[in-house]
Protein backbone atom coordinates (compact mmCIF):
# COMPACT_ATOMS: atom_id res chain seq x y z
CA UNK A 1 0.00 0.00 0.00
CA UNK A 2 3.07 2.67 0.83
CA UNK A 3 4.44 2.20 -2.63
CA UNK A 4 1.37 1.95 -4.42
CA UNK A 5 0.31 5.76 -2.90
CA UNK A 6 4.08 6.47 -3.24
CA UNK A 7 3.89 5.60 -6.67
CA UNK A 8 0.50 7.88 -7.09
CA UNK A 9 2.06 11.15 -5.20
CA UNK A 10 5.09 10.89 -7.80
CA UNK A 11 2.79 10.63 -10.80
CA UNK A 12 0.81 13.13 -9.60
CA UNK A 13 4.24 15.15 -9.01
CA UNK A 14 5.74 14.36 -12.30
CA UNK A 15 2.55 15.52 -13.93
CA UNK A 16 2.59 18.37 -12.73
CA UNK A 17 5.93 19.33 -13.86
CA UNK A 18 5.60 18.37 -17.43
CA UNK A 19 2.36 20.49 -17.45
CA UNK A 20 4.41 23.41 -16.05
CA UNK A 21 7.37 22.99 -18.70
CA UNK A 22 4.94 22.35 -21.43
CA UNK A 23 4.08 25.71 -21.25
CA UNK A 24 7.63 27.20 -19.97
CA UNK A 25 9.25 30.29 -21.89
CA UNK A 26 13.01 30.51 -21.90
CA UNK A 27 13.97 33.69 -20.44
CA UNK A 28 17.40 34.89 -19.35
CA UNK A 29 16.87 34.74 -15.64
CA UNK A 30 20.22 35.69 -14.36
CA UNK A 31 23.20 37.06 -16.35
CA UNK A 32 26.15 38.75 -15.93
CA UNK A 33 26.65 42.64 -15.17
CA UNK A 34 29.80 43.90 -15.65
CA UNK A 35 30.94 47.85 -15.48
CA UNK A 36 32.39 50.33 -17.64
CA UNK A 37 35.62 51.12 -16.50
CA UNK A 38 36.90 53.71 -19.37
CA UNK A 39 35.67 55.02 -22.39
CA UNK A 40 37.70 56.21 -25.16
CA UNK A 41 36.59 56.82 -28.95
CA UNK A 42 35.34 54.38 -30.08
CA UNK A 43 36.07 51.89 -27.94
CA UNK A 44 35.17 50.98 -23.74
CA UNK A 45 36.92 49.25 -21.06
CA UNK A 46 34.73 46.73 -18.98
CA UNK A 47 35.13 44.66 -15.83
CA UNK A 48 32.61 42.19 -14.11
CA UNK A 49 32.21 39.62 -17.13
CA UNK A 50 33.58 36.69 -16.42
CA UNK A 51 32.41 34.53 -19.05
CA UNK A 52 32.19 36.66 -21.63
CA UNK A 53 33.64 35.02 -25.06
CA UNK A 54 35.13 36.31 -28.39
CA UNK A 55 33.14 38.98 -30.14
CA UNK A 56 30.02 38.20 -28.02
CA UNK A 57 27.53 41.00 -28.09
CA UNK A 58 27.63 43.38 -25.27
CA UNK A 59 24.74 44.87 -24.30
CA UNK A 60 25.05 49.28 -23.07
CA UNK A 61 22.94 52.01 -21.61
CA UNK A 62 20.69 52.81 -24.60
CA UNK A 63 20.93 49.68 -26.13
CA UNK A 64 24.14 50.75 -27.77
CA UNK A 65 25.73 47.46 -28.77
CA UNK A 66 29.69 46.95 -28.61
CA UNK A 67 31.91 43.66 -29.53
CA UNK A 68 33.85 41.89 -27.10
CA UNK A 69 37.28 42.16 -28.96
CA UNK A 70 39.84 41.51 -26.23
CA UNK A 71 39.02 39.26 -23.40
CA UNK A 72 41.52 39.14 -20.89
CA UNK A 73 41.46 38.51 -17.21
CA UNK A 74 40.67 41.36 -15.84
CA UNK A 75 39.17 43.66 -18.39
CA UNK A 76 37.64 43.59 -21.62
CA UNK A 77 38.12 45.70 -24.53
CA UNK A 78 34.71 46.27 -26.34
CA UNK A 79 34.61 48.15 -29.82
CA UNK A 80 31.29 50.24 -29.88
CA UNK A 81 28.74 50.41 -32.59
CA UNK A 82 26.40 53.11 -32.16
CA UNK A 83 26.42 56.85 -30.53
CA UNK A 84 28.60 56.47 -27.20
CA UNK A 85 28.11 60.22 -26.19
CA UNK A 86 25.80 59.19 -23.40
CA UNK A 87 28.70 56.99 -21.70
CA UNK A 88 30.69 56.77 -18.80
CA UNK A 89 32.65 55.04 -16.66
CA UNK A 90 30.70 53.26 -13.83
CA UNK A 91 27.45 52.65 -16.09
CA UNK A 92 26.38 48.80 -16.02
CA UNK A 93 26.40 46.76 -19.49
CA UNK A 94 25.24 43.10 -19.49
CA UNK A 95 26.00 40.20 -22.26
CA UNK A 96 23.76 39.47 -24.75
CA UNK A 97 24.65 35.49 -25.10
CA UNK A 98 24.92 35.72 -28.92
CA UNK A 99 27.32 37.06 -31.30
CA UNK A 100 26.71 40.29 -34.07
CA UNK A 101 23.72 39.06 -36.59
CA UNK A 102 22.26 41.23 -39.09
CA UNK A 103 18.79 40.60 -40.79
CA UNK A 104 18.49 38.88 -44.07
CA UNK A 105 15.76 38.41 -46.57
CA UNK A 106 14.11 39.85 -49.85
CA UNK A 107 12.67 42.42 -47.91
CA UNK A 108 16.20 43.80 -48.14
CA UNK A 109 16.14 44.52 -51.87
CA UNK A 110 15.65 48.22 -53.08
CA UNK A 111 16.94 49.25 -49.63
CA UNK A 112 19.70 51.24 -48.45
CA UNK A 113 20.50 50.26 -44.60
CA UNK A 114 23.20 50.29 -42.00
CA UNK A 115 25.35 47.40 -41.29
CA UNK A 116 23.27 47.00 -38.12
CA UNK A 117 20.25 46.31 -40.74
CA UNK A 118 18.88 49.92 -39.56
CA UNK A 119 16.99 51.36 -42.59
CA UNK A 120 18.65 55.01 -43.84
CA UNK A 121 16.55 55.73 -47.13
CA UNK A 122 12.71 56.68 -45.53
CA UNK A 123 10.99 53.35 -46.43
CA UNK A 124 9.64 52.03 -43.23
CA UNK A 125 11.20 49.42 -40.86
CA UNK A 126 12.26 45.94 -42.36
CA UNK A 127 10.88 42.65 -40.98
CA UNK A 128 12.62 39.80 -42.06
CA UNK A 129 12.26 36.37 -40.80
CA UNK A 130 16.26 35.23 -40.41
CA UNK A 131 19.18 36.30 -39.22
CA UNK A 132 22.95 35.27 -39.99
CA UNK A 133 25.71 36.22 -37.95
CA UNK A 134 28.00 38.68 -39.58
CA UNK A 135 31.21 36.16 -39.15
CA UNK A 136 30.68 33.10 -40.84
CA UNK A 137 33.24 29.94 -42.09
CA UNK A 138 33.88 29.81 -45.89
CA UNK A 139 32.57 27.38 -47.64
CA UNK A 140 34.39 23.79 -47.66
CA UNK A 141 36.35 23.55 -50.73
CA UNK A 142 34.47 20.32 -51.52
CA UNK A 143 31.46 22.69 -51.77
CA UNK A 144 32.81 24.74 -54.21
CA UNK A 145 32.77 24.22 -58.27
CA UNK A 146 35.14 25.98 -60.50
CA UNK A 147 34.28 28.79 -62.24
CA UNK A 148 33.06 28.48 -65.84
CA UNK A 149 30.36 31.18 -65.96
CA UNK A 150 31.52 35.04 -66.95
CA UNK A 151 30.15 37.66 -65.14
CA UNK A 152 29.52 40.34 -67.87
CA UNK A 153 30.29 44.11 -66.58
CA UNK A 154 29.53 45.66 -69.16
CA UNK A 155 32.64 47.47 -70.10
CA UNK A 156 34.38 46.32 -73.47
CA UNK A 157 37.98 46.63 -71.96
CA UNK A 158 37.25 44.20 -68.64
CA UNK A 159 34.62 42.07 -70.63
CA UNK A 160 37.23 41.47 -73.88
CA UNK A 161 40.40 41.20 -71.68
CA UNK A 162 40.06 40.72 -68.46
CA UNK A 163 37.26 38.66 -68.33
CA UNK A 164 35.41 38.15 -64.38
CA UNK A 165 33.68 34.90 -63.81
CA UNK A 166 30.73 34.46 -61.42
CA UNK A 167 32.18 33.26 -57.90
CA UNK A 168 35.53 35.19 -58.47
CA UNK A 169 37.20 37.86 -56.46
CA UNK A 170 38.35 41.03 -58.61
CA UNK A 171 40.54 43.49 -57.23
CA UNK A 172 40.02 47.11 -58.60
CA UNK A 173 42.75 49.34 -57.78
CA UNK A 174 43.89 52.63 -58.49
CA UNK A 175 44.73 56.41 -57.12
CA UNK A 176 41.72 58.99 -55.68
CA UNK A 177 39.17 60.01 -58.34
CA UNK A 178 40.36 57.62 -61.15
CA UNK A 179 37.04 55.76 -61.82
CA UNK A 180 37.14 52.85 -59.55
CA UNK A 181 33.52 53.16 -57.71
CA UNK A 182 32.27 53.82 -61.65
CA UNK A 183 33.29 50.11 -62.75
CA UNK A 184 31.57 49.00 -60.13
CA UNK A 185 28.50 50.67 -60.37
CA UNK A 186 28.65 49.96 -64.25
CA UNK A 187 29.20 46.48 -63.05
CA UNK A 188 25.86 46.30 -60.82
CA UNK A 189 24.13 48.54 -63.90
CA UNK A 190 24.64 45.23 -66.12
CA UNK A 191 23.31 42.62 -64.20
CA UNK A 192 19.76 44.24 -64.83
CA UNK A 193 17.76 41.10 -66.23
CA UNK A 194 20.19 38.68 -65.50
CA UNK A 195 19.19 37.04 -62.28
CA UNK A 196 21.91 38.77 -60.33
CA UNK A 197 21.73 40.06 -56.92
CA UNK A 198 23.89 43.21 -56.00
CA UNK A 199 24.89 44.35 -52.05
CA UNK A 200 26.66 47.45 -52.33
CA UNK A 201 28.84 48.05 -49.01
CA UNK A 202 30.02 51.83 -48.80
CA UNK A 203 32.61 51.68 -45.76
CA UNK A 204 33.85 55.38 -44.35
CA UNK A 205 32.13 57.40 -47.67
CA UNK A 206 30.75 60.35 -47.31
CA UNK A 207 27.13 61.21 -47.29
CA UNK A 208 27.00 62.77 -50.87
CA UNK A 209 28.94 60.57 -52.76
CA UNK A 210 26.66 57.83 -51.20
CA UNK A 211 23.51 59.77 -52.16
CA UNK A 212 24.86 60.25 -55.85
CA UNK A 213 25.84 56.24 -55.90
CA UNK A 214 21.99 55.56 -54.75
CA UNK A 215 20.30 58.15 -57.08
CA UNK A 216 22.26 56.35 -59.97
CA UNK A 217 21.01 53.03 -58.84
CA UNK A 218 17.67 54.54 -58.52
CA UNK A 219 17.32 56.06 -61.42
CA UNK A 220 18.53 53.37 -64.05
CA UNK A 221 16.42 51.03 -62.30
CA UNK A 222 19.12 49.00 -60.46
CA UNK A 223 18.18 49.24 -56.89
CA UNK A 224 15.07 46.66 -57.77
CA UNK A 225 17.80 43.95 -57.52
CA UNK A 226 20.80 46.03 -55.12
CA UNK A 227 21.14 45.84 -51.32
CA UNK A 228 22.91 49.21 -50.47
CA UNK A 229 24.71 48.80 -46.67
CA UNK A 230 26.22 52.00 -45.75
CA UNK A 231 28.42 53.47 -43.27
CA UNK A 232 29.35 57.04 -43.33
CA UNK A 233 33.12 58.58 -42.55
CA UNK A 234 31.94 60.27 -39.36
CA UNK A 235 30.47 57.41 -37.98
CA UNK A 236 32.14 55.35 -35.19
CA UNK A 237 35.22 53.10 -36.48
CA UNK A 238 33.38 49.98 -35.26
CA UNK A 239 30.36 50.20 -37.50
CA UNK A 240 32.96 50.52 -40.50
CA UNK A 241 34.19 47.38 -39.34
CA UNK A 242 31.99 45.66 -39.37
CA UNK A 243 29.83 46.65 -42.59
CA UNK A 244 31.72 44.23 -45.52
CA UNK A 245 30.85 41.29 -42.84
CA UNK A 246 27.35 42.07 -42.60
CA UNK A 247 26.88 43.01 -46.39
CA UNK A 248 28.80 39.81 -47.32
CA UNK A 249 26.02 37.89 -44.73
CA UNK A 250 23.29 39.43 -46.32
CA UNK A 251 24.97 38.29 -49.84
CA UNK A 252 25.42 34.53 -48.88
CA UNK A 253 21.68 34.67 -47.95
CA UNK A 254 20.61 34.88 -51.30
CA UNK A 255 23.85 32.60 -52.58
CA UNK A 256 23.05 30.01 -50.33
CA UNK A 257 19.38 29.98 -52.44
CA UNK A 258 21.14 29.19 -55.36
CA UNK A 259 21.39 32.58 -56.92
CA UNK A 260 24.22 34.45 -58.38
CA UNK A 261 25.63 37.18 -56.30
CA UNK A 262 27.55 40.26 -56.76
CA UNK A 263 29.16 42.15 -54.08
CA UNK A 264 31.17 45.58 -53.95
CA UNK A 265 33.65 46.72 -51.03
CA UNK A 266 34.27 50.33 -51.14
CA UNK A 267 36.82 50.16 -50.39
CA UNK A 268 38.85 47.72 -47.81
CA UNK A 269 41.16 51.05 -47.33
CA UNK A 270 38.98 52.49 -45.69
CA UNK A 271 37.85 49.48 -43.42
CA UNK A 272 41.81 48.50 -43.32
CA UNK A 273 42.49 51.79 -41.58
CA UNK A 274 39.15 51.83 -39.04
CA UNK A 275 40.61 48.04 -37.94
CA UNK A 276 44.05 50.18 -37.59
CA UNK A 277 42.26 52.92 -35.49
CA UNK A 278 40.57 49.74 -33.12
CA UNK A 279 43.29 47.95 -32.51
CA UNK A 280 45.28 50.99 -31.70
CA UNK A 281 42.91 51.98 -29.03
CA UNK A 282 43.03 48.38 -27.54
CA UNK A 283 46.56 48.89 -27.35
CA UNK A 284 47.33 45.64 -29.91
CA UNK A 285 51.16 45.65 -31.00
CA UNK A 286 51.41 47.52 -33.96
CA UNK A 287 53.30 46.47 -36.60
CA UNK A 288 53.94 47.56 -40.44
CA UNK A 289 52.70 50.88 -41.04
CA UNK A 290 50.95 50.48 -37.24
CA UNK A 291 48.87 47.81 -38.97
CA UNK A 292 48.06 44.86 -36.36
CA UNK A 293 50.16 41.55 -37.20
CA UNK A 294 46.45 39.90 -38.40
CA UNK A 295 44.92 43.10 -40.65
CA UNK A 296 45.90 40.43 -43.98
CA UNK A 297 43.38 37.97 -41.77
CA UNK A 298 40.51 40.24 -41.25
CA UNK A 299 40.42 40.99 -45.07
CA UNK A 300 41.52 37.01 -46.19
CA UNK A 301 38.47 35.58 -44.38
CA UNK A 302 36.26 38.43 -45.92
CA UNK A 303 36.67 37.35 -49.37
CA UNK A 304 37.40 33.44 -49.20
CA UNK A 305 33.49 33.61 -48.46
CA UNK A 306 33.46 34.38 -52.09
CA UNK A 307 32.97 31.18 -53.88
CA UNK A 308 30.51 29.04 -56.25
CA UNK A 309 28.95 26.28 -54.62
CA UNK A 310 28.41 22.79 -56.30
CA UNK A 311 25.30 21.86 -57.12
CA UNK A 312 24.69 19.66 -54.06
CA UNK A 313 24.58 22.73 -51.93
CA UNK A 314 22.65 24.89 -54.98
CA UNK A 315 24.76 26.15 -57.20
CA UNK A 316 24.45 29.98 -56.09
CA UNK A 317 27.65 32.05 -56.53
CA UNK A 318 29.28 34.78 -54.56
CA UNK A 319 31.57 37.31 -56.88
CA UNK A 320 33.40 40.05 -54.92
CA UNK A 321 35.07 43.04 -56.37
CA UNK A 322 36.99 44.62 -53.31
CA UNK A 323 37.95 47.96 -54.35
CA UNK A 324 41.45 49.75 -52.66
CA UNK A 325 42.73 53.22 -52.79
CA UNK A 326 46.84 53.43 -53.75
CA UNK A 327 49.01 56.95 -53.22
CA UNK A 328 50.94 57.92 -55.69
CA UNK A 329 51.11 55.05 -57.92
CA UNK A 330 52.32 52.83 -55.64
CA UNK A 331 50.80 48.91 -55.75
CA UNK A 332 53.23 47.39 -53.87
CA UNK A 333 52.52 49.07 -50.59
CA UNK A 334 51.08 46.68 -47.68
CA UNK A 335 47.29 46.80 -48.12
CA UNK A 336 47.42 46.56 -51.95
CA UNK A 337 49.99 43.53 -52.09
CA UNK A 338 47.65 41.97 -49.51
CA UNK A 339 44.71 42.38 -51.27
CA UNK A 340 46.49 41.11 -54.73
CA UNK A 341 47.64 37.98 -53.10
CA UNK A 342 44.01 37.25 -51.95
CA UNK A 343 42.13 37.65 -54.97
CA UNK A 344 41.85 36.11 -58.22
CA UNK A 345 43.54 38.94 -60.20
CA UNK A 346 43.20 42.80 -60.34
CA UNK A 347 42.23 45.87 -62.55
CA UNK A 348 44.34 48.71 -61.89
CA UNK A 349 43.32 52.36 -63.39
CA UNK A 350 46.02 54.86 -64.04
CA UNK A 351 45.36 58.21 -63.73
CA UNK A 352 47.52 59.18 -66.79
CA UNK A 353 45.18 57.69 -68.75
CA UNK A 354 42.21 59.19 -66.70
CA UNK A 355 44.37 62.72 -67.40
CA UNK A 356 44.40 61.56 -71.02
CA UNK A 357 40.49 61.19 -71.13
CA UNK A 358 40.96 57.32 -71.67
CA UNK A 359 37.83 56.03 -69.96
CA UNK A 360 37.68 53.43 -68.02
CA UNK A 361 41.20 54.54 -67.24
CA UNK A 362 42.26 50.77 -67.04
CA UNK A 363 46.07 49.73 -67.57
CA UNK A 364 45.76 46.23 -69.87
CA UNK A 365 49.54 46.02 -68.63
CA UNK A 366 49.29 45.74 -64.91
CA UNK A 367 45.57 44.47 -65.00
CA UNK A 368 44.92 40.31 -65.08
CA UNK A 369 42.38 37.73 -64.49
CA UNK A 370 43.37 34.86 -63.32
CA UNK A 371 40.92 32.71 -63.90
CA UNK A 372 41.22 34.48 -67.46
CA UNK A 373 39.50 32.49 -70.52
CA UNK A 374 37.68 29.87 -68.58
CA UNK A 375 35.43 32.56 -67.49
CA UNK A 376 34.97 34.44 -71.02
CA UNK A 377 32.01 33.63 -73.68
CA UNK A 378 33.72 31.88 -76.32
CA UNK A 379 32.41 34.19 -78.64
CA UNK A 380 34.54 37.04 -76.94
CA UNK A 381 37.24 34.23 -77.14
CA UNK A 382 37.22 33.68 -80.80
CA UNK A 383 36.94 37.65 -81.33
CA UNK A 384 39.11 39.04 -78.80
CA UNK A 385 41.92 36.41 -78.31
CA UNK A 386 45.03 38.50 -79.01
CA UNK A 387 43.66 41.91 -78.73
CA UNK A 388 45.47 42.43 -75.21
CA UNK A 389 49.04 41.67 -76.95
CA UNK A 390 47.62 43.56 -79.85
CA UNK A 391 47.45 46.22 -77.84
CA UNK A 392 50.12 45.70 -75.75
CA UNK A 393 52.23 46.16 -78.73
CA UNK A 394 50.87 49.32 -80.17
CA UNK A 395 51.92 50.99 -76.37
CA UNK A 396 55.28 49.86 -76.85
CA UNK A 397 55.30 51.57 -80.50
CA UNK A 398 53.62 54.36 -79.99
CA UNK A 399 55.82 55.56 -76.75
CA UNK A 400 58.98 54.09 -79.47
CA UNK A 401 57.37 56.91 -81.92
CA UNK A 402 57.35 59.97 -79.66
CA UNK A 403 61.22 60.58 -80.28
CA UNK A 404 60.92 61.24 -83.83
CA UNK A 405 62.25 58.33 -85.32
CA UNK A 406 61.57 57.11 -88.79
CA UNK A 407 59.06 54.75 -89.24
CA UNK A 408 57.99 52.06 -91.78
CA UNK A 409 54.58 52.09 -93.28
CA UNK A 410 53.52 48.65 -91.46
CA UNK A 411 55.14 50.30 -88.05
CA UNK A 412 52.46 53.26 -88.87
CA UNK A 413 49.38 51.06 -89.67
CA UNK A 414 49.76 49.27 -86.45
CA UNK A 415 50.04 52.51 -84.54
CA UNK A 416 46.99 53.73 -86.10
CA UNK A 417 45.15 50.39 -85.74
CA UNK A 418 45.86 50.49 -82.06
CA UNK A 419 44.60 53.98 -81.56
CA UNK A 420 41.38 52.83 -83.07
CA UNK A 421 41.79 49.78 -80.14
CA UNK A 422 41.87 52.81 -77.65
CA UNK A 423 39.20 54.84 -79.11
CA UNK A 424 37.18 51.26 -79.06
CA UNK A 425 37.78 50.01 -75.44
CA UNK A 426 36.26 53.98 -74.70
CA UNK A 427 32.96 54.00 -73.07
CA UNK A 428 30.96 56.70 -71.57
CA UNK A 429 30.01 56.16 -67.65
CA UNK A 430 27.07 54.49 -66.53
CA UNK A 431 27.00 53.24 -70.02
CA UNK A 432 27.26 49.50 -70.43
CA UNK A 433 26.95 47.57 -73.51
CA UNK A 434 25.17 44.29 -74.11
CA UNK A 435 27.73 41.45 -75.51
CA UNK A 436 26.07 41.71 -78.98
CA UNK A 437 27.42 45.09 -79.33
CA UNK A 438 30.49 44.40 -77.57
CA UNK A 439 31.36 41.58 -80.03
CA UNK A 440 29.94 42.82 -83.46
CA UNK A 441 32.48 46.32 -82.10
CA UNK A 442 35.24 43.92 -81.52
CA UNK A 443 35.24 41.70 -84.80
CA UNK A 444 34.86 45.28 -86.85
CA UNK A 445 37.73 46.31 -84.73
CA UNK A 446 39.83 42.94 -85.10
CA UNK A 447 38.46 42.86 -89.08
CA UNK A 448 40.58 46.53 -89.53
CA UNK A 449 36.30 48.06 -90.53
CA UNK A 450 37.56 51.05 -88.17
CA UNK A 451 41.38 51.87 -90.09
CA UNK A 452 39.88 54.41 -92.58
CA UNK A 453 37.41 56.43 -89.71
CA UNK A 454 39.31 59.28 -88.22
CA UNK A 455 39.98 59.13 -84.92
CA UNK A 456 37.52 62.37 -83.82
CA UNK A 457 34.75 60.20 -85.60
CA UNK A 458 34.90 57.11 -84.15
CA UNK A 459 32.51 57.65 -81.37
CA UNK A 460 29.92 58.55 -84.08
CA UNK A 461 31.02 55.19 -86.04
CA UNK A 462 30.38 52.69 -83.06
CA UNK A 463 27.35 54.24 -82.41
CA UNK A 464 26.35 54.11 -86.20
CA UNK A 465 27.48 50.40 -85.74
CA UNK A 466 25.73 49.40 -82.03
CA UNK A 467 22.14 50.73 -83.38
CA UNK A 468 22.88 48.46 -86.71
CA UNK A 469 23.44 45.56 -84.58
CA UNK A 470 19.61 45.40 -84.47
CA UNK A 471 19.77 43.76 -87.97
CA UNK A 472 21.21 41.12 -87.20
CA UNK A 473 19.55 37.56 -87.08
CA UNK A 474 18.37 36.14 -83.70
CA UNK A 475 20.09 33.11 -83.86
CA UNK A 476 23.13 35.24 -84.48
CA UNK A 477 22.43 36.83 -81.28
CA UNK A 478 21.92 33.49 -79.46
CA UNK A 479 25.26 32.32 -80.30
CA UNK A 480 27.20 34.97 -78.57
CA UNK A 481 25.91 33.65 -75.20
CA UNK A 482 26.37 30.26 -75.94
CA UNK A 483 29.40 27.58 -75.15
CA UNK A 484 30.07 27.50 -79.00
CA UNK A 485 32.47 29.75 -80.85
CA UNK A 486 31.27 32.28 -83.32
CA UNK A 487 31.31 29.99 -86.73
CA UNK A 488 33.10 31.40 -90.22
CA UNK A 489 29.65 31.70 -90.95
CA UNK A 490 28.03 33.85 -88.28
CA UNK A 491 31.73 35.96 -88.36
CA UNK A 492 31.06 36.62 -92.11
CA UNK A 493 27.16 37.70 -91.18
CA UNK A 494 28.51 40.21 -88.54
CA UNK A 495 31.54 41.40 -91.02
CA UNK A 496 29.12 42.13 -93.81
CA UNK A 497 26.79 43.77 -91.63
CA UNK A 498 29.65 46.31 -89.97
CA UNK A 499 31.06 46.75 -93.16
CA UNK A 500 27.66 48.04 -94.65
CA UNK A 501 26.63 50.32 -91.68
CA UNK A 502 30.55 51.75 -91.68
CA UNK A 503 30.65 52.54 -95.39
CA UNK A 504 27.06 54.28 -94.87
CA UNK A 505 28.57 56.51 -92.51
CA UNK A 506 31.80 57.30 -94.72
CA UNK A 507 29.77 58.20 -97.39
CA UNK A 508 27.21 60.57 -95.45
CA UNK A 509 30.44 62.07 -93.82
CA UNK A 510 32.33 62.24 -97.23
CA UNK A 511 35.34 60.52 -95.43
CA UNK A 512 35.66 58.27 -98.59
CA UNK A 513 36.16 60.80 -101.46
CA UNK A 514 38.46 62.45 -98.54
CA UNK A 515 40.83 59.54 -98.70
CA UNK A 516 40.61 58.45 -102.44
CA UNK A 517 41.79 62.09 -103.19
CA UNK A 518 44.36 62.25 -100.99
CA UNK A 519 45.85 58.61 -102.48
CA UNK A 520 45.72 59.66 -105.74
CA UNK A 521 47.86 63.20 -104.47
């Protein structure tokens, strides 16, 4: 009889309990409090958190937010990432139990947020159903697949020579105000109608270049597929930290789908020099420059998240073009050579040819892809194979021609050829071209259509050309974004089509009778 009601009072008792717990909310019932013990810019000094771990999310007065960045014994240095003004030493902060996340989703598209997912641009809050934490692991390398598929930019020059595949990491590089933010944007511009998302990350910019970026976007109808994540130059250094790891979260959302994914960093100089400013105030060892001994880590686990995925884990890509400021010329300072040993190759812009009114102002010579051809159409292939030494060779004569010296009359036709290169591989800003124009321009160019058009002309003769390209037949067209080369066929189609439009314009601009009198003189 004792066990038997013994038995019944622990049912009972057990009963009771699962009823309670059925019906039990988690709550953080008791957590640590630690205090601020110093507060500098940027940057705070706490005690009291024992068990606080690596870049665990601290909790302020205000709800600013701050990342534990060193955890020693008896203090920990948190980097701050919102308005610290309010501060001081002596105010309690608490941990969060979690680590920096930032919101993900569709609902992102078409906006223009912080890298705290904050919305900047007017249009409401965003409620999104995930989050990812900004610091993720690359993908395995048994997850990736090479890359085969071109990402088109739009530009003849990258498009015909240095050729970007989807899943790649680009490097564009140059001086201050040489055109590097406009191959980018032209870049984003391009992938309108072709199932590519865009996350632009502006790290340390200022407020009206940012606004002029956006109202571009806006304007040629780009933001419909772009993610903008901003942070401005006045803003704390920790936020600029942090942005390219949120935007490149919010990027591997949508990879992770299976879609194609573009994503711009400008620029890691910027970001480079606000981890600089951090680690300083933490008192880190300084090294190179004051650079901390792991600055070529911060940016090297940044873009190995750029990848494509095999098909097992959905085929979505992730291409990054990291953007980075030089002085004076100079590539082989630290950041740059960093950044050039990390990526996949680079395009560097010279701003003697932006002085020169080349634009893009891209040097072929110190520009590469390495992933090159495998990552081209194989129409561009076929057309553009040895335009780069082409024109390679043509610098070499032409700076060989500016002391004077006597040259032959094949010496001359290849200068002139390659100036009509130049005046080819031109293009206006914000102007990409589809690859039916950029090929049917290149085989003119490569079939010597352009020799006899003076050089002030020639932008009237491409355009002449581009609007005849509407003529041609649409399984023409097909074939340029196909695996196949461009058959003797379809080349002889495109030369006889060029070859008409161009001899309509020499005649309307009387450029023939021009030339036949001055051969018979």
């Amino acid at each position: 009889m004792i066990n038997e009601s013994l038995n019944s009072v622990l049912e009972t008792t057990f009963a009771d309990i699962r009823q309670t717990t059925e019906f039990f909310v988690p709550e953080l019932i008791a957590y640590e409090v630690g205090t601020i013990t110093n507060v500098a810019t940027g940057i705070a000094k706490v005690s009291g958190l024992p068990g606080v771990g690596f870049e665990e999310l601290i909790i302020f007065p205000g709800d600013v937010l701050g990342i534990a960045f060193n955890v020693d014994a008896d203090e920990i240095g948190v980097v701050l990432l919102g308005d610290y003004s309010h501060l001081q030493a002596g105010d309690e902060v608490r941990r969060s139990g979690r680590v920096m996340d930032v919101a993900v989703g569709e609902e992102l598209l078409g906006r223009v947020i912080d890298p705290l997912g904050r919305p900047l641009d007017n249009g409401g809050t965003i409620e999104t159903n995930q989050r990812l934490p900004i610091e993720r692991p690359a993908a395995a390398i048994m997850d990736r697949s090479p890359i085969t598929v071109p990402l088109q930019t739009g530009l003849v020059v990258i498009d015909a020579m240095i050729p970007v595949g989807r899943g790649q990491r680009e490097l564009i590089l140059g001086d201050r105000q040489t055109g590097k933010t406009a191959i980018a944007i032209d870049t984003i511009l391009n992938q309108h109608d072709k199932n590519v998302i865009c996350v632009y990350c502006a790290i340390g910019q200022r407020a009206s270049t940012v606004a002029k970026t956006v109202d571009i976007l806006r304007k040629q109808g780009a933001m419909a597929y772009t993610v903008v994540v901003v942070t401005e130059g006045n803003e704390p250094p920790g936020l600029q930290y942090i942005a390219p790891y949120a935007a490149t979260s919010i990027a591997e959302y949508f990879m992770e789908m299976g879609r194609d994914v573009l994503v711009v960093y400008d620029d890691l100089t910027k970001h480079a020099r606000a981890y600089r400013e951090l680690s300083l105030l933490l008192r880190r060892p300084p090294g190179r420059e004051a650079f901390p001994g792991d600055i070529f880590y911060i940016h090297s686990r940044l873009l190995e998240r750029a990848t494509h995925l095999c098909d097992e884990r959905g085929g979505g890509s992730l291409t990054a073009l990291p953007i980075i400021e030089t002085e004076a010329q100079n590539i082989s300072a630290y950041i740059p050579t960093n950044l050039i040993s990390i990526t996949d190759g680079q395009i560097y812009l010279s701003p003697s040819l932006f002085e020169l009114g080349i634009l893009p102002a891209v040097d072929v010579g110190k520009s590469v892809s390495r992933v090159g051809g495998k990552a081209q159409l194989a129409a561009f292939r076929s057309v553009a194979g040895n335009l780069k030494l082409a024109y390679a060779q043509f610098e070499e004569l032409e700076t060989f021609a500016r002391f004077g010296a006597r040259m032959d009359r094949d010496t001359i036709q290849s200068i002139e050829h390659g100036r009509r290169i130049r005046a080819c591989l031109k293009q206006a800003e914000s102007s990409p071209l589809p690859v039916h124009e950029q090929i049917t321009t290149l085989l003119a160019l490569t079939s010597n259509l352009f020799d006899n058009i003076p050089l002030g002309q020639m932008d009237q003769a491409k355009n002449i050309l581009r609007k005849a390209v509407v003529n041609l037949p649409p399984e023409v067209c097909q074939r340029f974004n196909s695996p196949a080369k461009l058959s003797n066929e379809d080349r002889s189609i495109i030369i006889k089509l060029a070859t008409k439009a161009l001899a309509g314009f020499l005649v309307e601009q009387g450029i023939v009778q021009h030339h036949s009198t001055e051969a018979n003189a």
